[in-house]
PDB file of N, CA and C in Angstrom:
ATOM      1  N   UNK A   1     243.382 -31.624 -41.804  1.00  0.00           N
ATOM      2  CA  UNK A   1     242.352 -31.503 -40.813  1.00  0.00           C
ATOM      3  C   UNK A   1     241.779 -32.858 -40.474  1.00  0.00           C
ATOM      4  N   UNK A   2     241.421 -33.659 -41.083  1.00  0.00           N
ATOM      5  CA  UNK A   2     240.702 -35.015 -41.215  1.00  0.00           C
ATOM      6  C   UNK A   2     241.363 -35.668 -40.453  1.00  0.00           C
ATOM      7  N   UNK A   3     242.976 -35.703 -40.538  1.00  0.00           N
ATOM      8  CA  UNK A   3     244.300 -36.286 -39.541  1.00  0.00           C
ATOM      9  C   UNK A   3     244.310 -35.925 -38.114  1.00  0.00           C
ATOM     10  N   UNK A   4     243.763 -34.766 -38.099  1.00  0.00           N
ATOM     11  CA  UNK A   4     243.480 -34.856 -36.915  1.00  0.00           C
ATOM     12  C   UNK A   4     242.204 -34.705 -35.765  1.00  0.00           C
ATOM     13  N   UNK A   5     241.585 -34.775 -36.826  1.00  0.00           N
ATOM     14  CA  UNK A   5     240.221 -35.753 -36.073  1.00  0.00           C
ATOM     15  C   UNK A   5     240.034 -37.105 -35.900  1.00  0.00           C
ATOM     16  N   UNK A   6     240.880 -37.575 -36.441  1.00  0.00           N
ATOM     17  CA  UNK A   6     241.066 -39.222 -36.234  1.00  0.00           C
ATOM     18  C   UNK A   6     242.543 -39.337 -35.092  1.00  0.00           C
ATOM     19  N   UNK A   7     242.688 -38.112 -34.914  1.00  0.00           N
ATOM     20  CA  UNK A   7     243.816 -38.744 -34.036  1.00  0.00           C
ATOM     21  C   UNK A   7     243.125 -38.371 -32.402  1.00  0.00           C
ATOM     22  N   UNK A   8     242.532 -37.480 -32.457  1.00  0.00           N
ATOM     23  CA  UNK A   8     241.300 -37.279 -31.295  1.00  0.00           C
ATOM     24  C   UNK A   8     240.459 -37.967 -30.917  1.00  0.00           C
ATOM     25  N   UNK A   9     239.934 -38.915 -31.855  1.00  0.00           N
ATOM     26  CA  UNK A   9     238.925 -40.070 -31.377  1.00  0.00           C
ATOM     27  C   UNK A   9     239.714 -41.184 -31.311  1.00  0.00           C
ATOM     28  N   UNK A  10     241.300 -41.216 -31.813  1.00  0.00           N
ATOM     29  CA  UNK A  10     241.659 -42.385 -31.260  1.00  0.00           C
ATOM     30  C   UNK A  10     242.249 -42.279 -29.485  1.00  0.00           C
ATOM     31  N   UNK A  11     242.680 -41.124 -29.587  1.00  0.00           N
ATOM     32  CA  UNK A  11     242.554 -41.042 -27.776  1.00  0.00           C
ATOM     33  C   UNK A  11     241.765 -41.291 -26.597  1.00  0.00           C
ATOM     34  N   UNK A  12     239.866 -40.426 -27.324  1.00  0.00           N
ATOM     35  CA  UNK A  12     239.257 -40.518 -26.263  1.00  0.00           C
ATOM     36  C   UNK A  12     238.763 -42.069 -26.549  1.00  0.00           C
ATOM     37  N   UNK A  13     238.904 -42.650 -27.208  1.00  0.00           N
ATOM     38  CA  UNK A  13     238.686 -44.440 -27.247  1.00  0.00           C
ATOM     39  C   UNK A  13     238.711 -45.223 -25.950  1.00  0.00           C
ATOM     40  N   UNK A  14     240.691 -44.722 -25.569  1.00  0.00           N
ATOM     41  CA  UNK A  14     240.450 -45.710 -24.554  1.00  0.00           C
ATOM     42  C   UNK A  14     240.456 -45.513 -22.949  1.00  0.00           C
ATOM     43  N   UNK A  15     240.180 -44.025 -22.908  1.00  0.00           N
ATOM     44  CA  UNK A  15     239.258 -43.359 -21.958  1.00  0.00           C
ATOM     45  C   UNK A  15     237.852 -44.109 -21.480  1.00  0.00           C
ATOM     46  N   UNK A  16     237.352 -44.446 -22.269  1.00  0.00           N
ATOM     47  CA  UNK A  16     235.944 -44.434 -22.243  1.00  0.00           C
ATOM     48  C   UNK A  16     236.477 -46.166 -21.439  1.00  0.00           C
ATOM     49  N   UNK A  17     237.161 -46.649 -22.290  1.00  0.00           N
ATOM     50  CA  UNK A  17     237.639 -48.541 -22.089  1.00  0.00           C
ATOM     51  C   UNK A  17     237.931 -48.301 -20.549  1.00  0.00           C
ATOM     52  N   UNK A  18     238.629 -47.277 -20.261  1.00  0.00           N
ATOM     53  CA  UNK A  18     238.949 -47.469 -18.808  1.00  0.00           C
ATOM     54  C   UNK A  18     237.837 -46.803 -17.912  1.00  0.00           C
ATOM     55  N   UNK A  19     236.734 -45.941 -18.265  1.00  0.00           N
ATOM     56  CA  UNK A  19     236.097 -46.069 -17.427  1.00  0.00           C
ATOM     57  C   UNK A  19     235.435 -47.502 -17.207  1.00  0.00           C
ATOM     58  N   UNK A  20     234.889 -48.098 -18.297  1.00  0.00           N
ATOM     59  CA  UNK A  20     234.534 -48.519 -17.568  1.00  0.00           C
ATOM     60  C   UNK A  20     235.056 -50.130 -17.151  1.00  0.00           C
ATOM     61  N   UNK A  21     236.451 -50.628 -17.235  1.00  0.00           N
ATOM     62  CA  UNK A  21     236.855 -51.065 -16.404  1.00  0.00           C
ATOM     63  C   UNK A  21     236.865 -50.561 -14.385  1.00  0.00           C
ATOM     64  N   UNK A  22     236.935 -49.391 -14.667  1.00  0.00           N
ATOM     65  CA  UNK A  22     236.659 -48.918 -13.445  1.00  0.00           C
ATOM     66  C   UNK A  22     235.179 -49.681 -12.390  1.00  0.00           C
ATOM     67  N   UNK A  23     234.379 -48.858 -13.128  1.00  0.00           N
ATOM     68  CA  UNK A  23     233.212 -49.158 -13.187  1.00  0.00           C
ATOM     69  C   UNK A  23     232.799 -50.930 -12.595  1.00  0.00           C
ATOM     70  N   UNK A  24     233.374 -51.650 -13.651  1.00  0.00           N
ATOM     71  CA  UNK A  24     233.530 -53.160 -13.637  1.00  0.00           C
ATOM     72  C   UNK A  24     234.178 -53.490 -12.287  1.00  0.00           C
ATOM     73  N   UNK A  25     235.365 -52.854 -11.870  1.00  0.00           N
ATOM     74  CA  UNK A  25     235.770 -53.135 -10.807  1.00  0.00           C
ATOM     75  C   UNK A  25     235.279 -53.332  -9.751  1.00  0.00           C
ATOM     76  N   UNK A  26     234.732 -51.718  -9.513  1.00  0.00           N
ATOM     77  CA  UNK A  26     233.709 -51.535  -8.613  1.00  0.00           C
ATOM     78  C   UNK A  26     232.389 -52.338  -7.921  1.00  0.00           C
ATOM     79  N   UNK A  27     231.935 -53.194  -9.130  1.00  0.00           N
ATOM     80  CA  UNK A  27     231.037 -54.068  -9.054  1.00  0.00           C
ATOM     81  C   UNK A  27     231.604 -55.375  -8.540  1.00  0.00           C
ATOM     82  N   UNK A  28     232.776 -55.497  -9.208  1.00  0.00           N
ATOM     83  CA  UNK A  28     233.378 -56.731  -8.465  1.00  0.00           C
ATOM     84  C   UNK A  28     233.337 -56.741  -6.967  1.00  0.00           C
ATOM     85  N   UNK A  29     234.179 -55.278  -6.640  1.00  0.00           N
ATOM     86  CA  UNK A  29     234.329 -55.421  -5.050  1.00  0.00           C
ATOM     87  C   UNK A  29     233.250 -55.193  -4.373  1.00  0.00           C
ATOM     88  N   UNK A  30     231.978 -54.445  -4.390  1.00  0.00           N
ATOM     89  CA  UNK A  30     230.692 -54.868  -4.154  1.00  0.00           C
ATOM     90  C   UNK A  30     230.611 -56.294  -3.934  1.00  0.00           C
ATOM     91  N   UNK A  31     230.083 -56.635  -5.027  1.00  0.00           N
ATOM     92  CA  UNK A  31     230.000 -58.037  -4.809  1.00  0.00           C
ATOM     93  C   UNK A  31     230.466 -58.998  -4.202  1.00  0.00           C
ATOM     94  N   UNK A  32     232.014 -58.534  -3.512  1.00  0.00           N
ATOM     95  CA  UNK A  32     232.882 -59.608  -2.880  1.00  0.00           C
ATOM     96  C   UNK A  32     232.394 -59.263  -1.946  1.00  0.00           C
ATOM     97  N   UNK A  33     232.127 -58.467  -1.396  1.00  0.00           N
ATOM     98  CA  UNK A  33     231.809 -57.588  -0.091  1.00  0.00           C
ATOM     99  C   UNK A  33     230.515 -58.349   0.470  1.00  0.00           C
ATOM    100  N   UNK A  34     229.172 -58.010  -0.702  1.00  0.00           N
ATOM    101  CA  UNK A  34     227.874 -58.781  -0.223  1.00  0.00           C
ATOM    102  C   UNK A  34     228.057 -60.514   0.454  1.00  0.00           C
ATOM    103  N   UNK A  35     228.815 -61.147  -0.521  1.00  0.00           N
ATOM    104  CA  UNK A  35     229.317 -62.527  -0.347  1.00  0.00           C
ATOM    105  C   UNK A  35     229.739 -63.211   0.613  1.00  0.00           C
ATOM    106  N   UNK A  36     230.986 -62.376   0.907  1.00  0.00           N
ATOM    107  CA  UNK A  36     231.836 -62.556   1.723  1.00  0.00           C
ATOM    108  C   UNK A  36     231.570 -61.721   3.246  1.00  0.00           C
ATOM    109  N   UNK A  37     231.156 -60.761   3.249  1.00  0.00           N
ATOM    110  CA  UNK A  37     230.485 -60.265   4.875  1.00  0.00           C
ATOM    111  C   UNK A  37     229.229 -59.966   4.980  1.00  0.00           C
ATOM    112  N   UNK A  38     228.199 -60.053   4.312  1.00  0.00           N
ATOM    113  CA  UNK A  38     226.994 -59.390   4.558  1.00  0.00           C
ATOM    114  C   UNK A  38     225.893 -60.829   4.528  1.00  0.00           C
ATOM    115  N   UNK A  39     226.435 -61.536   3.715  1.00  0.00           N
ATOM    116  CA  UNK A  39     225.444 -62.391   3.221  1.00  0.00           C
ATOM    117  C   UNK A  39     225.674 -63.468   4.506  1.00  0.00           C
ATOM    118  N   UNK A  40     227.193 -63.676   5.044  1.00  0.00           N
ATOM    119  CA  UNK A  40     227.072 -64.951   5.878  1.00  0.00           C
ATOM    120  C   UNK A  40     226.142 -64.408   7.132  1.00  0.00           C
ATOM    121  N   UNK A  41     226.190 -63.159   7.519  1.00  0.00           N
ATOM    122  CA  UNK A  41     225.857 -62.368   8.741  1.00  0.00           C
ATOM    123  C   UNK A  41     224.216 -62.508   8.672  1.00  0.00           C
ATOM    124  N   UNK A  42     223.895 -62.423   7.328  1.00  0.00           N
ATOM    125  CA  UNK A  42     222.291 -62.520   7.894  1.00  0.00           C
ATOM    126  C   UNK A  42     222.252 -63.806   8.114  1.00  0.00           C
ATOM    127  N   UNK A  43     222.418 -64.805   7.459  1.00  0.00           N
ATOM    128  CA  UNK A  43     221.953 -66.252   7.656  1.00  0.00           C
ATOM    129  C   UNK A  43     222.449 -66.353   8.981  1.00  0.00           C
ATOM    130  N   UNK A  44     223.230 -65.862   9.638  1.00  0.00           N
ATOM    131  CA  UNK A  44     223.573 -66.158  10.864  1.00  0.00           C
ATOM    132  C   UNK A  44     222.478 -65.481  11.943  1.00  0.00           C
ATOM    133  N   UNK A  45     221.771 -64.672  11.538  1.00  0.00           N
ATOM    134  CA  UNK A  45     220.718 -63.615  11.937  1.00  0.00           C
ATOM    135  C   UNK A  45     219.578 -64.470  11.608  1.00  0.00           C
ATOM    136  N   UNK A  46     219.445 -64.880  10.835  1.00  0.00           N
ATOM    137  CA  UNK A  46     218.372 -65.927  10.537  1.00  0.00           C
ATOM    138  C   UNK A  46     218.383 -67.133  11.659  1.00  0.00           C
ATOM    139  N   UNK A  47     219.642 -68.073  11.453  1.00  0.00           N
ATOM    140  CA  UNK A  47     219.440 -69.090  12.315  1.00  0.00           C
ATOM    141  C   UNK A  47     219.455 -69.101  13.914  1.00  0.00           C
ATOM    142  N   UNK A  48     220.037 -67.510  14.457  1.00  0.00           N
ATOM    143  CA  UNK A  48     219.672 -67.131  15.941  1.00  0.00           C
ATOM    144  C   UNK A  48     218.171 -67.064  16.036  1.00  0.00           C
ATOM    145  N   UNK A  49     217.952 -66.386  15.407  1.00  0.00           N
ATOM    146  CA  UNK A  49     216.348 -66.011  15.062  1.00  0.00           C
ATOM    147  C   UNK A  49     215.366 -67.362  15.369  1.00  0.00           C
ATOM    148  N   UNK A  50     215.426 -68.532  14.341  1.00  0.00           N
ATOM    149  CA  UNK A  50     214.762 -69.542  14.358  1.00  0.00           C
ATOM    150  C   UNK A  50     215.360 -70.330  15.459  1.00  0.00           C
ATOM    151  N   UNK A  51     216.284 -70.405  16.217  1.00  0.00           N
ATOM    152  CA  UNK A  51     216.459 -70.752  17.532  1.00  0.00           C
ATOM    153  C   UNK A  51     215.857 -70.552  18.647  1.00  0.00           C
ATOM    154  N   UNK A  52     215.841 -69.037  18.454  1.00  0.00           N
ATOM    155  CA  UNK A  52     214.976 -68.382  19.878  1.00  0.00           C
ATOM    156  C   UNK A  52     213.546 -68.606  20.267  1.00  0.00           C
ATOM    157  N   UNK A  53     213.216 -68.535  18.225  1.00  0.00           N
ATOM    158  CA  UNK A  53     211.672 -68.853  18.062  1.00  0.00           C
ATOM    159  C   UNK A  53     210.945 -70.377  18.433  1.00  0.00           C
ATOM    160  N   UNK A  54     211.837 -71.329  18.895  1.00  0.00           N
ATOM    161  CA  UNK A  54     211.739 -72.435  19.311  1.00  0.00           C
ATOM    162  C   UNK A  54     212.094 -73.450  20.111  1.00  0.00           C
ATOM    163  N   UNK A  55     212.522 -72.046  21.577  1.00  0.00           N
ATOM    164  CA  UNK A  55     212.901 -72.764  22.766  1.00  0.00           C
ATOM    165  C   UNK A  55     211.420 -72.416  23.305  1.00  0.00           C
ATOM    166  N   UNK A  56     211.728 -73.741  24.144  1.00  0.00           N
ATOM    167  CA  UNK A  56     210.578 -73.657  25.157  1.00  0.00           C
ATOM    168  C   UNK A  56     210.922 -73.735  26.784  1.00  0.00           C
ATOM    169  N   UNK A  57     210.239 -73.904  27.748  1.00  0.00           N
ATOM    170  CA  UNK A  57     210.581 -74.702  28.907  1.00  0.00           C
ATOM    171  C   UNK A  57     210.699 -75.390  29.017  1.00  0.00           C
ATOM    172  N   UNK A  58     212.135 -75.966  30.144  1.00  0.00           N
ATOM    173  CA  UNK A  58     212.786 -77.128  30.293  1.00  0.00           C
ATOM    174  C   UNK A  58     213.801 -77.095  29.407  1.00  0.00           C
ATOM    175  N   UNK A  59     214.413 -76.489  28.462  1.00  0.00           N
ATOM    176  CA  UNK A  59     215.554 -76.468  27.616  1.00  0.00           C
ATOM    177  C   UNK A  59     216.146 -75.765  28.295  1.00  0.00           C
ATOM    178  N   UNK A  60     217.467 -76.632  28.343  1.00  0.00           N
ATOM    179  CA  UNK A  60     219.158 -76.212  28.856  1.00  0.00           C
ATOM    180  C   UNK A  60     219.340 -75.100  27.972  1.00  0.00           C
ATOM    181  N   UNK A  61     220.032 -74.265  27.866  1.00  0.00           N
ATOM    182  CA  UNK A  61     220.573 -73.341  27.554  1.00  0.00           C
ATOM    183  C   UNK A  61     222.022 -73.013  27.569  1.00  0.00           C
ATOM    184  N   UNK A  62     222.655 -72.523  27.017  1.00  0.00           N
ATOM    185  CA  UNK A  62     224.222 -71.733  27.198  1.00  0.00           C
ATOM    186  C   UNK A  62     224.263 -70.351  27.090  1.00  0.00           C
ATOM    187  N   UNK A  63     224.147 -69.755  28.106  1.00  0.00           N
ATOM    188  CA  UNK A  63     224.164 -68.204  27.988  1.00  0.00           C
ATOM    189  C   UNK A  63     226.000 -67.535  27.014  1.00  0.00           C
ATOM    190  N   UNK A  64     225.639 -66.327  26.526  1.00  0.00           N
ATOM    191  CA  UNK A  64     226.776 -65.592  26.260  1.00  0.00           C
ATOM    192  C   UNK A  64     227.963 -65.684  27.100  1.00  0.00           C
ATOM    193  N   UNK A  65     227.641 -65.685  28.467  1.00  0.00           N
ATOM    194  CA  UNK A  65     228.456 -65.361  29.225  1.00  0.00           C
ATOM    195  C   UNK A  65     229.265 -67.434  29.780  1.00  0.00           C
ATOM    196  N   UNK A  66     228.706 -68.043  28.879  1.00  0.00           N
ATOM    197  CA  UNK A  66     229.125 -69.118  29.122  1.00  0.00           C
ATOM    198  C   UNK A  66     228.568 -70.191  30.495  1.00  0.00           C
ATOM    199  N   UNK A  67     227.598 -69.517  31.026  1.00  0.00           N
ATOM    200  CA  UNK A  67     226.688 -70.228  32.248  1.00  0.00           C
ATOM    201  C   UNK A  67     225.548 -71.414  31.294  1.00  0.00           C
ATOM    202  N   UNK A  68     225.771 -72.417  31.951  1.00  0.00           N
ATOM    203  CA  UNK A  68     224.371 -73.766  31.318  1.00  0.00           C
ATOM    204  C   UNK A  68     223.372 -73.258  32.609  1.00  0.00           C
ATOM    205  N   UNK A  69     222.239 -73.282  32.067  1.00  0.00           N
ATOM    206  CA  UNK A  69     220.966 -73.157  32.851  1.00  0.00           C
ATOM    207  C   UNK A  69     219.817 -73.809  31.881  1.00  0.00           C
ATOM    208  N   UNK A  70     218.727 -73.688  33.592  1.00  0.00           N
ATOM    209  CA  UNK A  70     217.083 -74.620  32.425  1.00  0.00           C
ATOM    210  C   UNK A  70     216.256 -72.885  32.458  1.00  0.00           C
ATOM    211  N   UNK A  71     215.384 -73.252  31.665  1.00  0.00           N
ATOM    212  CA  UNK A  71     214.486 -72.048  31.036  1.00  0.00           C
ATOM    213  C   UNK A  71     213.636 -72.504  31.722  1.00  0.00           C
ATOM    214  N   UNK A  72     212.733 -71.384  32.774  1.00  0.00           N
ATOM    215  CA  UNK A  72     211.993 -71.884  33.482  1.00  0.00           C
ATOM    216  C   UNK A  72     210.592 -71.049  32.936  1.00  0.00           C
ATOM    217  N   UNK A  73     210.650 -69.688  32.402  1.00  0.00           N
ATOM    218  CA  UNK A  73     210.196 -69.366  32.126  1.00  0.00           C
ATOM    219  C   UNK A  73     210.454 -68.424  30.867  1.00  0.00           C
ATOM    220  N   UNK A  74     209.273 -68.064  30.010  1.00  0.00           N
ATOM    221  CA  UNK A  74     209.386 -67.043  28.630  1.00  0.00           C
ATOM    222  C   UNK A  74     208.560 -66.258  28.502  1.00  0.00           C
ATOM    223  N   UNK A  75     208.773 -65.015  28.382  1.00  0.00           N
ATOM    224  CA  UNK A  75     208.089 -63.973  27.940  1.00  0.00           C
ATOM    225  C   UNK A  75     208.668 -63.661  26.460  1.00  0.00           C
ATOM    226  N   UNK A  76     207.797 -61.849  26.357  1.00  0.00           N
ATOM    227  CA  UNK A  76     208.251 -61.616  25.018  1.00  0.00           C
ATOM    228  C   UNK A  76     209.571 -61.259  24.136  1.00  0.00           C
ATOM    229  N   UNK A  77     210.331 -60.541  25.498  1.00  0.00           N
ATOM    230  CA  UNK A  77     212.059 -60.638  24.544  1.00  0.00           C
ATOM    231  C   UNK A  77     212.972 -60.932  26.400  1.00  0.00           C
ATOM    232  N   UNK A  78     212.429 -61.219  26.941  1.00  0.00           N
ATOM    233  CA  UNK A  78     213.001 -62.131  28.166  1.00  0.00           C
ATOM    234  C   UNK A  78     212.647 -63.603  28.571  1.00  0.00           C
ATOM    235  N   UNK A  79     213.693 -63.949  29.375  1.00  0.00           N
ATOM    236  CA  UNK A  79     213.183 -65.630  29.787  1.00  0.00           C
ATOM    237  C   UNK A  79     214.030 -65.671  31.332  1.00  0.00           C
ATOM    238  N   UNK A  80     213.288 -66.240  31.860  1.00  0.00           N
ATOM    239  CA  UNK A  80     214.192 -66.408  33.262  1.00  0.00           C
ATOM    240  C   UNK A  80     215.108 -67.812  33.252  1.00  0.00           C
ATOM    241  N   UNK A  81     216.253 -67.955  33.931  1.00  0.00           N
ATOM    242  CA  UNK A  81     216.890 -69.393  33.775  1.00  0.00           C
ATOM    243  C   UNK A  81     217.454 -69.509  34.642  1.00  0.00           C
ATOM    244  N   UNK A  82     217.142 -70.663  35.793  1.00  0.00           N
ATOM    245  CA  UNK A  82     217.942 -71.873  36.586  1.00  0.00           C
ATOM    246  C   UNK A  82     219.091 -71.660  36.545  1.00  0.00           C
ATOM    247  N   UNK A  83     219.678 -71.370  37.415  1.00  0.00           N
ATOM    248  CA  UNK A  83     221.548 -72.167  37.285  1.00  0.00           C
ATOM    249  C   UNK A  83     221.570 -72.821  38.327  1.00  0.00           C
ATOM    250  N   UNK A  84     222.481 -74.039  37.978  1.00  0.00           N
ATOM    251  CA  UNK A  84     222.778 -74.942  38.805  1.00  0.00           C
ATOM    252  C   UNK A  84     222.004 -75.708  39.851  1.00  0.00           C
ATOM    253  N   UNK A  85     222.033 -76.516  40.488  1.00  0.00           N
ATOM    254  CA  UNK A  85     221.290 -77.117  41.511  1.00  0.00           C
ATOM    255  C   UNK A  85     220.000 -76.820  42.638  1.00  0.00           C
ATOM    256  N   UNK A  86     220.586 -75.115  42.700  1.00  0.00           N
ATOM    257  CA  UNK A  86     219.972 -74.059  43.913  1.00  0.00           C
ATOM    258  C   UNK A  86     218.710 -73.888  42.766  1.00  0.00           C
ATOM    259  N   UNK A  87     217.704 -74.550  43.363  1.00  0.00           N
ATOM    260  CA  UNK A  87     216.407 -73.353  42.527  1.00  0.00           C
ATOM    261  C   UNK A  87     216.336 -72.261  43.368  1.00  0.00           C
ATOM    262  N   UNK A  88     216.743 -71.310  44.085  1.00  0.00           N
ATOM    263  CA  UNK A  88     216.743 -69.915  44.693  1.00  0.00           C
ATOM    264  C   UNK A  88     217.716 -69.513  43.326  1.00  0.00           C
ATOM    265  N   UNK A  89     218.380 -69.778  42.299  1.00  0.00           N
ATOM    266  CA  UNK A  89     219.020 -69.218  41.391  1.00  0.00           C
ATOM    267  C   UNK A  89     218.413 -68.818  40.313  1.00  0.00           C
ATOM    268  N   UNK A  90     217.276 -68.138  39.873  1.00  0.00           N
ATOM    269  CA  UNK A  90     216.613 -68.490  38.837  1.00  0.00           C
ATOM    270  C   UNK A  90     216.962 -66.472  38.355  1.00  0.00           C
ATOM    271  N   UNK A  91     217.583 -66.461  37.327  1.00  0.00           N
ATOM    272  CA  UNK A  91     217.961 -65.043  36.498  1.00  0.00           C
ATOM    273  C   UNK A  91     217.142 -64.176  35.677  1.00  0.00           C
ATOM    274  N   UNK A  92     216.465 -63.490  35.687  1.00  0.00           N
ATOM    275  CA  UNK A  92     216.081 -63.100  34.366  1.00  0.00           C
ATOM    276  C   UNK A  92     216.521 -62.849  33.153  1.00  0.00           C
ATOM    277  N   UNK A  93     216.839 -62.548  32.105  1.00  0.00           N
ATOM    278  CA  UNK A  93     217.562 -62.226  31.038  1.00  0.00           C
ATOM    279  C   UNK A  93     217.266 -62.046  29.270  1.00  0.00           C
ATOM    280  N   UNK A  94     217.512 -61.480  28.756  1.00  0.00           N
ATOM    281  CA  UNK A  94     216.803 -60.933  27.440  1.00  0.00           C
ATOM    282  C   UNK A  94     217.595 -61.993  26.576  1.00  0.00           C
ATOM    283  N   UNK A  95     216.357 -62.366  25.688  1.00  0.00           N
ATOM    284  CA  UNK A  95     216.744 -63.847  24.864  1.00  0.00           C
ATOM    285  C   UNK A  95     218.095 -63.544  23.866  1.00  0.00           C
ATOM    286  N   UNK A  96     218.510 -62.308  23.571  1.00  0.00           N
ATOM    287  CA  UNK A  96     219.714 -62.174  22.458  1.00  0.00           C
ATOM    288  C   UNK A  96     220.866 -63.059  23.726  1.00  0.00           C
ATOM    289  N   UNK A  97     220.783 -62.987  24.768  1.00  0.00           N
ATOM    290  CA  UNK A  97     221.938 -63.616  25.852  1.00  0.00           C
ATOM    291  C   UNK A  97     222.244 -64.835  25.615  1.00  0.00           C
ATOM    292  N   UNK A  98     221.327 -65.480  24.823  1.00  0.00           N
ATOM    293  CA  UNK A  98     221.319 -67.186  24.656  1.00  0.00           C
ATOM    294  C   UNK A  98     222.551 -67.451  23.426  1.00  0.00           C
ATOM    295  N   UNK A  99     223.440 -67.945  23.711  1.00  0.00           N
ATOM    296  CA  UNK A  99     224.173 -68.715  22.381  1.00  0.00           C
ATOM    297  C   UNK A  99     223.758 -70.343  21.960  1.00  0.00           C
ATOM    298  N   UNK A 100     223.210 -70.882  22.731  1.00  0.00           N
ATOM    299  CA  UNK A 100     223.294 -72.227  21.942  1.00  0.00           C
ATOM    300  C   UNK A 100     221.845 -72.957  23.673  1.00  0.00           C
ATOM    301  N   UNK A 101     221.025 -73.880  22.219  1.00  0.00           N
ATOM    302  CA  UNK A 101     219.830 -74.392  23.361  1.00  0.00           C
ATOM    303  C   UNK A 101     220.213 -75.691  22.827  1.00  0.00           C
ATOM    304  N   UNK A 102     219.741 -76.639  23.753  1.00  0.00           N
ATOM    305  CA  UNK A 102     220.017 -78.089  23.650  1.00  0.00           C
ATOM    306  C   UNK A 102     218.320 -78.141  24.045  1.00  0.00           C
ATOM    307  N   UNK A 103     217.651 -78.885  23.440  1.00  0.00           N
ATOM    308  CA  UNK A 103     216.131 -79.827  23.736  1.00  0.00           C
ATOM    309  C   UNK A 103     216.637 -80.470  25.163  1.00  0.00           C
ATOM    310  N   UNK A 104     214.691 -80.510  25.684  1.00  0.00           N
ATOM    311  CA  UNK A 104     215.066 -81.582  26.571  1.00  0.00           C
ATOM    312  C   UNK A 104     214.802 -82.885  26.293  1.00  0.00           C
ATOM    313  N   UNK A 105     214.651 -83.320  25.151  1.00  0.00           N
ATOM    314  CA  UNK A 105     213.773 -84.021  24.498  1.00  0.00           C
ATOM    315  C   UNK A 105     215.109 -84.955  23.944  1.00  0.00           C
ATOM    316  N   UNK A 106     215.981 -84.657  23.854  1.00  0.00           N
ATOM    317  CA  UNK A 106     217.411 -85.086  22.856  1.00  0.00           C
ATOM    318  C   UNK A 106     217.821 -85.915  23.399  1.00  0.00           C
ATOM    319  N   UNK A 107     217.340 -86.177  25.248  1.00  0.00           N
ATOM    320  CA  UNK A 107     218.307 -86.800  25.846  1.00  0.00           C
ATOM    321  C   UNK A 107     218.003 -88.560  25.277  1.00  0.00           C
TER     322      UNK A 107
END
């Protein structure tokens, strides 16, 4: 009898070892996951963020759509912008549209 209670706990032994390798795994790929897609995405959410929060008027702009214009005006989640030479061109448009501001100050 004794023989084979020791042969029963040597089985469920390495049951238990592979859960929780499992387990371990799991955490790994989590973790690659946070690292590798979640984590670059906010900082990228961050630095749009502190961009927007610090255009003013008179900054060039590069819209999404790839148009340079001046910011003529800002409200609270819109800004109107200049294109090109014609001031009769002036757009309205919601600030997520902006990819990249240049100062006017840089020149």
């Amino acid at each position: 009898m004794g023989i084979l209670l020791t042969a029963g706990d040597a089985a469920a032994a390495p049951a238990g070892g592979g859960m929780m390798v499992m387990v371990l795994y799991i955490v790994v790929i989590v973790a690659f996951m946070y690292f590798i897609m979640i984590r670059p995405q906010k900082k990228e959410q961050k630095r749009m963020a502190a961009m927007l929060s610090e255009m003013s008027v008179g900054d060039c702009v590069l819209t999404t759509s790839g148009f340079y214009g001046i910011v003529i005006d800002i409200t609270d989640d819109t800004i109107i912008v200049e294109f090109g030479s014609n001031k009769n061109c002036r757009i309205p448009m919601q600030k997520s549209a902006i990819a990249q501001i240049e100062k006017a100050d840089a020149e």
